[in-house]
Protein backbone atom coordinates (compact mmCIF):
# COMPACT_ATOMS: atom_id res chain seq x y z
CA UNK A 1 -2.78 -11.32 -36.23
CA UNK A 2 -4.10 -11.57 -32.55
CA UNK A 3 -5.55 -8.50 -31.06
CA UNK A 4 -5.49 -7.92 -27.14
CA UNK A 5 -8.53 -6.64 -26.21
CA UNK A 6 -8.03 -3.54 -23.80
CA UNK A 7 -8.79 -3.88 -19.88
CA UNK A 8 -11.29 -1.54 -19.00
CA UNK A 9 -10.43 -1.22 -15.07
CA UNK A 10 -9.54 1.75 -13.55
CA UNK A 11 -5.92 1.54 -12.46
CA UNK A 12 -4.88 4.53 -10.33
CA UNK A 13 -0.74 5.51 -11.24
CA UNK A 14 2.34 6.01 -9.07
CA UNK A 15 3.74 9.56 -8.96
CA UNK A 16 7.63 9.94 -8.69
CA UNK A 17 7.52 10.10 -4.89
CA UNK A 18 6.26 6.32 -5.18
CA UNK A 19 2.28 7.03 -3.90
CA UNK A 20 -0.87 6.36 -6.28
CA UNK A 21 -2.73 8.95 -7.66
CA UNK A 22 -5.54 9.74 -10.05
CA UNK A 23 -5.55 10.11 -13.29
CA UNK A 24 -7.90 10.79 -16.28
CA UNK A 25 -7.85 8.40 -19.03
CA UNK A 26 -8.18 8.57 -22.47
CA UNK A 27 -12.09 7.77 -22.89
CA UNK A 28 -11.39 7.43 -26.28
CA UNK A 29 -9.76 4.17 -26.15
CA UNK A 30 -12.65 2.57 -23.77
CA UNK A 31 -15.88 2.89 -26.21
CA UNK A 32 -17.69 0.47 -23.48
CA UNK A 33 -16.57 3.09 -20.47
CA UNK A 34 -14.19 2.40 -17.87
CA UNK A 35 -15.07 0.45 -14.39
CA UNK A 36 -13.69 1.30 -11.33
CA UNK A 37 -12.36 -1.10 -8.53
CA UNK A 38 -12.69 1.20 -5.80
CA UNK A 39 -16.03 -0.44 -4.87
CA UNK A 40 -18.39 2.76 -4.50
CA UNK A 41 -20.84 1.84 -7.38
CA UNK A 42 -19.97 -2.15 -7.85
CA UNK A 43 -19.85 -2.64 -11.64
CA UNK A 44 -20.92 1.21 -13.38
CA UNK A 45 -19.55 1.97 -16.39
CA UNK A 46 -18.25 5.28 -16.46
CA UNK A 47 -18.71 6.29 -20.24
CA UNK A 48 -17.73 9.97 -20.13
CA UNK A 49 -15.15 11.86 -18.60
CA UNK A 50 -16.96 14.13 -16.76
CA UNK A 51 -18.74 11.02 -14.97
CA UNK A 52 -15.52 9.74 -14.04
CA UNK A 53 -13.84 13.01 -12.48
CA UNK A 54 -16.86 13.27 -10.09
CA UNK A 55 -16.38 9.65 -9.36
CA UNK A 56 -12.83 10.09 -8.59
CA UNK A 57 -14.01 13.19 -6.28
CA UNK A 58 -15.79 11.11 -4.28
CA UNK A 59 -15.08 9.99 -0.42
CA UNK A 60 -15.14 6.45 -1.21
CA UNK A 61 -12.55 6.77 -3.84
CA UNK A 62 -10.21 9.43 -1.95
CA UNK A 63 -10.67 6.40 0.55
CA UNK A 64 -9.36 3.68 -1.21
CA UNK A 65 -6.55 5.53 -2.63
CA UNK A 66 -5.35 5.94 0.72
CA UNK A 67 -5.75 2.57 1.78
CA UNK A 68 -3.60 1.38 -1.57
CA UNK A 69 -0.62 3.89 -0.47
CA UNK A 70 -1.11 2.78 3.34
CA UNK A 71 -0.80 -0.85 1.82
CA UNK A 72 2.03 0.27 -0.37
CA UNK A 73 3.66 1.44 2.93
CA UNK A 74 3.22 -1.37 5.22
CA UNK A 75 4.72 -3.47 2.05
CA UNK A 76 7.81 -1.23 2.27
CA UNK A 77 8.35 -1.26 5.98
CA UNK A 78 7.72 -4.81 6.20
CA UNK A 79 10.25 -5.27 3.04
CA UNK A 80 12.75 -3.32 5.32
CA UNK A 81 12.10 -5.16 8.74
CA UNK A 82 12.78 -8.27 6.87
CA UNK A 83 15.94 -7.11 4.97
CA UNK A 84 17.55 -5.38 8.70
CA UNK A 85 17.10 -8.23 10.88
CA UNK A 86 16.43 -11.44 8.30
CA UNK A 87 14.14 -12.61 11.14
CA UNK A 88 10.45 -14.48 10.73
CA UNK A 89 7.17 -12.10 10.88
CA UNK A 90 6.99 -13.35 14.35
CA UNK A 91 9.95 -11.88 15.88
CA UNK A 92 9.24 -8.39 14.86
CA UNK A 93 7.37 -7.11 17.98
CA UNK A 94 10.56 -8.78 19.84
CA UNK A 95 12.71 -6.23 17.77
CA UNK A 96 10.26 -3.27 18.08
CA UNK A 97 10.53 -3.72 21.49
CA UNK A 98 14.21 -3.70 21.46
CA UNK A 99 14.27 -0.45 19.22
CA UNK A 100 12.14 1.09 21.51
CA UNK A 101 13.25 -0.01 24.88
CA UNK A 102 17.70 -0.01 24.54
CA UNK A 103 18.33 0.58 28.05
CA UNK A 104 16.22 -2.00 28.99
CA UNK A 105 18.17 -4.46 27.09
CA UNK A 106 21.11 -3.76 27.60
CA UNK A 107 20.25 -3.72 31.82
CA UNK A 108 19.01 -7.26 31.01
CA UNK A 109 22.07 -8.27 29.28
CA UNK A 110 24.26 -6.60 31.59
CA UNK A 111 22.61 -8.61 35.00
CA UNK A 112 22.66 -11.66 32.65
CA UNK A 113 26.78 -11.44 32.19
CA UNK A 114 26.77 -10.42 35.56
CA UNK A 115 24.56 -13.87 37.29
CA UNK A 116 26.66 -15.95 34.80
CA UNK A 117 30.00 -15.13 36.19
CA UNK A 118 29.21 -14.63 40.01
């Protein structure tokens, strides 16, 4: 029989709204402690619970949870840029500009038609 050894890194959860968040986990299962990959204190075992909810207090680690749901954001966005237009990463300040700017567009287009049939 083949036993999977446990990963003892910190791995924050999603809530139902889709965003990461905290959580406290069973030290019971983690007899070596629990490392976290937020990067405050590179490589500390956390060995108690009490240790580990003042880590997750912490600036550092309010700070990196923020950066994984900014990431998980940007992810999205990009996700949806790609699926509205089906056009290359380059393109996209092209079509930001065109969401942004309509009239402008269409006052290009418009003197475009306009020089073609003159």
């Amino acid at each position: 029989m083949d036993i999977k050894k446990k990963d003892n890194i910190y791995k924050p959860v999603m809530n139902i709204h889709g965003y990461f968040m905290d959580y406290l986990p069973n030290f019971a299962e983690y007899p070596q402690g629990i490392m976290c990959s937020c990067g405050s204190r590179h490589r500390k075992q956390y060995t108690t619970v009490s240790q580990f909810r003042n880590h997750l207090k912490t600036q550092k680690h309010q700070k990196w949870i923020e950066i994984l749901n900014l990431e998980k954001k940007i992810r999205q966005l990009e996700n949806e840029l790609q699926f509205r237009y089906n056009d290359p990463y380059q393109s996209r300040e092209q079509l930001w500009y065109q969401d942004m700017y309509p009239e402008k567009n269409e006052s290009i287009l418009e003197s475009t038609i306009s020089s073609n049939y003159c």
